[in-house]
C-alpha atoms as a PDB file:
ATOM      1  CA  UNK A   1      33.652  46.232  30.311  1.00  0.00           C
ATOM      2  CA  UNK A   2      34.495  48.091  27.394  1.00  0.00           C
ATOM      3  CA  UNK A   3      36.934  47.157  24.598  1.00  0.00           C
ATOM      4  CA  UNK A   4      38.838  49.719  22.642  1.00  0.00           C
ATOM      5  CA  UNK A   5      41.159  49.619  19.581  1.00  0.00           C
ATOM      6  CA  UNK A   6      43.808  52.171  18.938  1.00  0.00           C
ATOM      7  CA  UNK A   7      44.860  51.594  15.034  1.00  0.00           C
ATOM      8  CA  UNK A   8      47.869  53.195  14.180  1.00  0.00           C
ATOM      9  CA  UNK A   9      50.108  53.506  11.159  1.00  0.00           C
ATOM     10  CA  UNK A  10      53.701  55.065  11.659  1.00  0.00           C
ATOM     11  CA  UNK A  11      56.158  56.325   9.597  1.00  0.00           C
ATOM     12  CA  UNK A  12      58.731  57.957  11.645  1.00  0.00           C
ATOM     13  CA  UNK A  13      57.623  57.051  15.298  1.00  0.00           C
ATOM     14  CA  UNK A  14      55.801  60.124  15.846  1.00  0.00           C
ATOM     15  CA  UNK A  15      52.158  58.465  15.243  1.00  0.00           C
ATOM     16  CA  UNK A  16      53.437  55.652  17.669  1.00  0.00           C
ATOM     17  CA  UNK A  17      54.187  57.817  20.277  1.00  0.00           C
ATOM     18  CA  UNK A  18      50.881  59.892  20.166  1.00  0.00           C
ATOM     19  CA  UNK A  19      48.558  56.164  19.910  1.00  0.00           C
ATOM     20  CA  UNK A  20      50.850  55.630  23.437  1.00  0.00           C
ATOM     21  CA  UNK A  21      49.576  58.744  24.766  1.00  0.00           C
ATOM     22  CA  UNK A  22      45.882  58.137  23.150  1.00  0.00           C
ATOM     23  CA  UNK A  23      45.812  54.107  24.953  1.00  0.00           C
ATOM     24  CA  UNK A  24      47.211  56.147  27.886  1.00  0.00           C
ATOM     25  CA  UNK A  25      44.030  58.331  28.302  1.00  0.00           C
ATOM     26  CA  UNK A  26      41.718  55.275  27.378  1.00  0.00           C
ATOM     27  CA  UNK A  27      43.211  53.149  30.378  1.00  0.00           C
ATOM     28  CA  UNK A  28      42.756  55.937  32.704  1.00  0.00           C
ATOM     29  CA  UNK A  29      39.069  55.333  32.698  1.00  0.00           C
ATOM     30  CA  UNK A  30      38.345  51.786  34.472  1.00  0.00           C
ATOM     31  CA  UNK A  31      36.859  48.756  32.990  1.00  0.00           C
ATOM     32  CA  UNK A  32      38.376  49.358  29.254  1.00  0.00           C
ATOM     33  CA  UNK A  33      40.442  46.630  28.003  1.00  0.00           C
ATOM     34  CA  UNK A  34      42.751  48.661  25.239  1.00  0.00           C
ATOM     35  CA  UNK A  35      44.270  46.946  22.383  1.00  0.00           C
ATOM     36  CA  UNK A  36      47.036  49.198  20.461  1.00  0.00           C
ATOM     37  CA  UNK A  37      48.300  47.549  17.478  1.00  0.00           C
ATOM     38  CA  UNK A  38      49.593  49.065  14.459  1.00  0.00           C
ATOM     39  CA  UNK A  39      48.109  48.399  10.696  1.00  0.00           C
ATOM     40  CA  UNK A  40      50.342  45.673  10.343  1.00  0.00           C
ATOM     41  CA  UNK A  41      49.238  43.928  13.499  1.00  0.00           C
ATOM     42  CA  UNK A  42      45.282  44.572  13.901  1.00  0.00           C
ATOM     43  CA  UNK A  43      43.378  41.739  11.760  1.00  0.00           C
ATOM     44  CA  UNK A  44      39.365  41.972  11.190  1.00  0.00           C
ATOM     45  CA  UNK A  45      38.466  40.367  14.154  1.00  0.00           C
ATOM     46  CA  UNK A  46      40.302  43.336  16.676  1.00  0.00           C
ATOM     47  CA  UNK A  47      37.397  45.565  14.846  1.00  0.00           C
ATOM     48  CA  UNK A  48      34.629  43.073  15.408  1.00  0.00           C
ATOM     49  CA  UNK A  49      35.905  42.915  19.016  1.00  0.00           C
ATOM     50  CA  UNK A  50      36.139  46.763  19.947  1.00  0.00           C
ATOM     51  CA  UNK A  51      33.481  48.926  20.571  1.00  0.00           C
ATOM     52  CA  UNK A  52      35.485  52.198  20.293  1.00  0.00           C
ATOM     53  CA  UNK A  53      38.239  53.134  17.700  1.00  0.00           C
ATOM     54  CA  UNK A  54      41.121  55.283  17.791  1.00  0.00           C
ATOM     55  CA  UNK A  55      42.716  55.661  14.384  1.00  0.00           C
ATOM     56  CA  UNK A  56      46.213  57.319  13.800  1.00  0.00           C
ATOM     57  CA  UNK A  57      48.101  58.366  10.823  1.00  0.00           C
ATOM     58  CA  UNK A  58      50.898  60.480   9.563  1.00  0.00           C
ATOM     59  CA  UNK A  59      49.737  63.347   7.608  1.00  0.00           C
ATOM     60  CA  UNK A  60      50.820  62.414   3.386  1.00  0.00           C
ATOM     61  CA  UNK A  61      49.887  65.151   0.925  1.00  0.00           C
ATOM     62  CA  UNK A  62      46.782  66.074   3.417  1.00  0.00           C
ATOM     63  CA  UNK A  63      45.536  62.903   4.237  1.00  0.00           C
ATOM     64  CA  UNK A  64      45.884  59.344   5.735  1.00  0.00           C
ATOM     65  CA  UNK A  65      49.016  57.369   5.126  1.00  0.00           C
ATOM     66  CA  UNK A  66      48.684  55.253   2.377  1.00  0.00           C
ATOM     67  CA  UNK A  67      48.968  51.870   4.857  1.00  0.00           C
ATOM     68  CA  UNK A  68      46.235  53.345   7.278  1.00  0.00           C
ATOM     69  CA  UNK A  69      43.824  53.441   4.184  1.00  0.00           C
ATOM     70  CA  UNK A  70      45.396  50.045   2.531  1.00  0.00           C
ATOM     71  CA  UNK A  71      43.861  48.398   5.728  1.00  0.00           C
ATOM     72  CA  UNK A  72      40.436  49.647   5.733  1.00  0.00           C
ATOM     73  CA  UNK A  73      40.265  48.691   2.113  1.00  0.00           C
ATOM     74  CA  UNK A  74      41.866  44.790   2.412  1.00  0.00           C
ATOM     75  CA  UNK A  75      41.322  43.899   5.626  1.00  0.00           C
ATOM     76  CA  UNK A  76      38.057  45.845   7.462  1.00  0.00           C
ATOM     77  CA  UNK A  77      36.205  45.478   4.357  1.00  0.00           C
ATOM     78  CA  UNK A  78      34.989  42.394   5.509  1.00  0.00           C
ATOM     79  CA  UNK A  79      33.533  44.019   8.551  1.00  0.00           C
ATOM     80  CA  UNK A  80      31.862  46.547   7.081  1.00  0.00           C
ATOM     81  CA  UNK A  81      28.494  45.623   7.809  1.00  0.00           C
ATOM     82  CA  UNK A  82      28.966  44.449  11.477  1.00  0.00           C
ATOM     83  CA  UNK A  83      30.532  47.327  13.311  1.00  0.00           C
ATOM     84  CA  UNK A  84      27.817  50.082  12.720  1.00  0.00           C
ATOM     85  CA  UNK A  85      27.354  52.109  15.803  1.00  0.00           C
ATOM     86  CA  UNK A  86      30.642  51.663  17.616  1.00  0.00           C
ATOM     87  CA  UNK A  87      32.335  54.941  18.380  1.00  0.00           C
ATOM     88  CA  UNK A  88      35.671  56.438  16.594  1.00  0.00           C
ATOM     89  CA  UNK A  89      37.763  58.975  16.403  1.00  0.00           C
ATOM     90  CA  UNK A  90      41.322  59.898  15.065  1.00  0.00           C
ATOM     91  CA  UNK A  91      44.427  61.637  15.107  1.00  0.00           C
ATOM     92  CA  UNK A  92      47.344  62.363  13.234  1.00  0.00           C
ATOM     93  CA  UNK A  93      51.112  64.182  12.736  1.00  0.00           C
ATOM     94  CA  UNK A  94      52.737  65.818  10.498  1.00  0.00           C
ATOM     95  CA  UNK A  95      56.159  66.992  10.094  1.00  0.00           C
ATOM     96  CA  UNK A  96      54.913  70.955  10.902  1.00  0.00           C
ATOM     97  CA  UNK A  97      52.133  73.040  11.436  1.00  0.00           C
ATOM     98  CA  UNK A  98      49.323  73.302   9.056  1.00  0.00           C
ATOM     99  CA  UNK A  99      51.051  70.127   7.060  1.00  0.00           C
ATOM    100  CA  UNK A 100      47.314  68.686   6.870  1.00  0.00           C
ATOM    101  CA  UNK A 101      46.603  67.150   9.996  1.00  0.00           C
ATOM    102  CA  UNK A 102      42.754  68.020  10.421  1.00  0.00           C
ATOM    103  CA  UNK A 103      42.849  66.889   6.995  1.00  0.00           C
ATOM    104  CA  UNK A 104      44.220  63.648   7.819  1.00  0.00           C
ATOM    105  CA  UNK A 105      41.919  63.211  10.427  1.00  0.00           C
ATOM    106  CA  UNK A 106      38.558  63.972   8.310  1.00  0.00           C
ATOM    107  CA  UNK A 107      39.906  61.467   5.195  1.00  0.00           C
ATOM    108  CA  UNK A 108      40.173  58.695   8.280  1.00  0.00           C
ATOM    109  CA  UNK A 109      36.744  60.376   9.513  1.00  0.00           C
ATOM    110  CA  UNK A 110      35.231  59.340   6.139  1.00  0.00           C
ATOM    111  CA  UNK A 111      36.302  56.172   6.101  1.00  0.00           C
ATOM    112  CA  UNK A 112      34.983  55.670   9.522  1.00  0.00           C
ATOM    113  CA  UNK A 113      31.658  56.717   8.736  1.00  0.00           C
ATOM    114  CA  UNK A 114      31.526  54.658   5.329  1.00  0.00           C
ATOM    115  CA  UNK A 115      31.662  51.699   8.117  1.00  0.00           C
ATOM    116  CA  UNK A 116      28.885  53.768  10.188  1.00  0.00           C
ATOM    117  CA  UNK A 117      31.091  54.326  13.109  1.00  0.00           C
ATOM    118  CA  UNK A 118      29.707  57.371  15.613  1.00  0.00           C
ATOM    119  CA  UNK A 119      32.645  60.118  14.660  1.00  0.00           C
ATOM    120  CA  UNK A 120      32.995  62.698  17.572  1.00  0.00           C
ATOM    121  CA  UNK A 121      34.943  65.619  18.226  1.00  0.00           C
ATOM    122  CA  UNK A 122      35.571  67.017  21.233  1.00  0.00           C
ATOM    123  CA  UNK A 123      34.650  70.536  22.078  1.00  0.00           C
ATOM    124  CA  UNK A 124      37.290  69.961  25.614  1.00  0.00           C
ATOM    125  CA  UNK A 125      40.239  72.846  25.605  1.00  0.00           C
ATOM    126  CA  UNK A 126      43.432  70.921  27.100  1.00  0.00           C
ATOM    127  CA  UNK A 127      45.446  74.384  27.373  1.00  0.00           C
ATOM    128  CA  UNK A 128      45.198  77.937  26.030  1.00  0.00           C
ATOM    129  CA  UNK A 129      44.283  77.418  22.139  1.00  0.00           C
ATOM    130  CA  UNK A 130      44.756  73.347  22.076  1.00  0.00           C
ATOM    131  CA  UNK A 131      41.798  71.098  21.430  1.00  0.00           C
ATOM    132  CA  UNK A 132      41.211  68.181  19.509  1.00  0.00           C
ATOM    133  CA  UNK A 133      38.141  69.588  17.707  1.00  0.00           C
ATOM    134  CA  UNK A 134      38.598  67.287  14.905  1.00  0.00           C
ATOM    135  CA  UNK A 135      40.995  65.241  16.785  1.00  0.00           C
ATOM    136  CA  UNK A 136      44.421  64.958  18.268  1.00  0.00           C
ATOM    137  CA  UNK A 137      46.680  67.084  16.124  1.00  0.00           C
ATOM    138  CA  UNK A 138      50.372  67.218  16.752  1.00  0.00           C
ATOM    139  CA  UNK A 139      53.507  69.032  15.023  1.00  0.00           C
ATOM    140  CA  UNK A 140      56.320  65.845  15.228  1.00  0.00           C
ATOM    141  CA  UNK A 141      55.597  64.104  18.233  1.00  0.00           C
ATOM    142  CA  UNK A 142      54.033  64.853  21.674  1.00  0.00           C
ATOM    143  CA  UNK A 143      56.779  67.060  23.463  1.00  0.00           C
ATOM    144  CA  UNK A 144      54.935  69.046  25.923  1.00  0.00           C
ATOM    145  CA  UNK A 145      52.643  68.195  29.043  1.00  0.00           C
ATOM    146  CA  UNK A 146      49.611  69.965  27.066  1.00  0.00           C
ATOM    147  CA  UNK A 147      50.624  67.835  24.044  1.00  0.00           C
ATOM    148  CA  UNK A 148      50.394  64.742  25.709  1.00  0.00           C
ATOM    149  CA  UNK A 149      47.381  65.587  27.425  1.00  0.00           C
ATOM    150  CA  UNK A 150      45.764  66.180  23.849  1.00  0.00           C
ATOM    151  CA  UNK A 151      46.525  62.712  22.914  1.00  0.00           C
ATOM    152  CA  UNK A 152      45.254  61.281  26.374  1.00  0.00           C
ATOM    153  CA  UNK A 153      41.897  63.275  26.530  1.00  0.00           C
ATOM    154  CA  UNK A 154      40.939  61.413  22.723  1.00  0.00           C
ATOM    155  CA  UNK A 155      41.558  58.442  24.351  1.00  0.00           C
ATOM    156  CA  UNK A 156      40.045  59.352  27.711  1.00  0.00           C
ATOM    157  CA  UNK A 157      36.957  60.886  25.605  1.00  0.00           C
ATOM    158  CA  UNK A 158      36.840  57.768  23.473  1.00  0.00           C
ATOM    159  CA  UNK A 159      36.784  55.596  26.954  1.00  0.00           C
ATOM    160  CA  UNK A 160      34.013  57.657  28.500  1.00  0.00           C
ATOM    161  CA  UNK A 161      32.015  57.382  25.882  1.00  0.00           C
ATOM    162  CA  UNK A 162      32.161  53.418  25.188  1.00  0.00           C
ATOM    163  CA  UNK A 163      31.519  53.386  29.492  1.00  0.00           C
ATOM    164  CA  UNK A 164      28.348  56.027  29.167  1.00  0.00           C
ATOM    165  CA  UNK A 165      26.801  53.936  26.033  1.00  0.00           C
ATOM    166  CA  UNK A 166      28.065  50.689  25.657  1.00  0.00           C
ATOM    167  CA  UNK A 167      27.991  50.158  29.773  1.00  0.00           C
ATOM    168  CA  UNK A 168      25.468  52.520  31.154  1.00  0.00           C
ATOM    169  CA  UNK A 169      28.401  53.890  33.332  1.00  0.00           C
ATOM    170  CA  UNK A 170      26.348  57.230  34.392  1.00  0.00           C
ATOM    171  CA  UNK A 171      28.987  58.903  35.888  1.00  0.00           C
ATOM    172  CA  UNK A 172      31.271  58.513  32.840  1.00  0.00           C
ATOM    173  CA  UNK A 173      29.315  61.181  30.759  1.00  0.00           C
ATOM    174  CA  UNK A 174      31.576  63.114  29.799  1.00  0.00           C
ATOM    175  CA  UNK A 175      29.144  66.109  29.861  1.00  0.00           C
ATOM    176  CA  UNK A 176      29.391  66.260  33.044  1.00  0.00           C
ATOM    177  CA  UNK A 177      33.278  65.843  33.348  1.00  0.00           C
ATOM    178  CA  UNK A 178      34.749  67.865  36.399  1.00  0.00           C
ATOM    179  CA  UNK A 179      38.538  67.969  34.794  1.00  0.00           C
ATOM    180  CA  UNK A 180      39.594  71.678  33.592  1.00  0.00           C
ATOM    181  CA  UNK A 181      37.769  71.688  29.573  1.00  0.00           C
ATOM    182  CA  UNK A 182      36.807  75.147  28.859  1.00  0.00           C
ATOM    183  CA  UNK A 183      38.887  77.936  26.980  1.00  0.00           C
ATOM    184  CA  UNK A 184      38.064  79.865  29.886  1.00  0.00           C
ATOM    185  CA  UNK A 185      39.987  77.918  32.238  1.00  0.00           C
ATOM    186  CA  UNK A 186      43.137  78.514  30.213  1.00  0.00           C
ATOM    187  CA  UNK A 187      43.285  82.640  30.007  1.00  0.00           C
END
């Protein structure tokens, strides 16, 4: 069994609603046990415990939210040596398009990988022109189907990952993934 953390920070809601959507897609593979707890929630131990992290902020001035990096620096720093290998990714909102989300999600990519988490993207289209290259990436919050399903393929991604790895669950290589993925199915 896999264990997964989704780590959120919100300001307005909107981050909260996307990290539903994110432990949404994360459940939908079986065997994960998904924590979601927000910055002011998650202690060192939920990091030693997960195998897979999820990290969401709001976009600020074209990074993470000041709480989101507040609790990598007080409270995961004492973790920092035991969680090298375990998988991550991110995603973020911001109050409109091209606020700085990707950039959110690189500055919480860096941090990661300080900690020597396994970053991925995802090369998966979820409609025509959205992916989650760099992450899930939303505008506000997650209004439409296609927006949701951004948020639920990280987490789904994240999920069949830890499963492939961490559980030699064979069939949960996502390379071989039979949901619609490529731009092509979109036109």
């Amino acid at each position: 069994m896999g264990n997964i953390l989704i780590l959120y920070h919100s300001n307005t809601g909107n981050t909260k609603k996307m990290a539903k959507m994110v432990t949404e897609g994360a459940l939908s593979v079986s065997g994960m046990d998904v924590r979601t707890l927000n910055c002011d929630e998650a202690t060192a131990e939920d990091l030693s415990w997960c195998d897979g992290i999820a990290t969401g902020s709001p976009t600020n001035l074209g990074s993470m939210a000041w709480k989101m990096k507040k609790w990598w620096d007080t409270v995961a720093v004492t973790k920092w040596l035991e969680v090298d290998g375990k998988f991550a990714c991110s995603f973020s909102s911001s109050a409109g398009w091209g606020g700085g989300n990707e950039t959110a999600c690189n500055a919480m990519a860096t941090v990661l990988l300080n900690f020597g988490f396994l970053y991925f993207g995802i090369t998966d289209y979820v409609g025509k022109g959205l992916t989650p290259h760099y992450g899930a990436v939303l505008a506000g919050e997650p209004r439409s189907e296609k927006e949701r399903e951004i948020c639920k393929r990280l987490g789904r991604r994240l999920s069949e990952w830890v499963a492939y790895y961490k559980d030699g669950r064979e069939e949960m290589n996502p390379l071989n993934a039979t949901y619609l993925r490529d731009p092509k199915d979109f036109e």
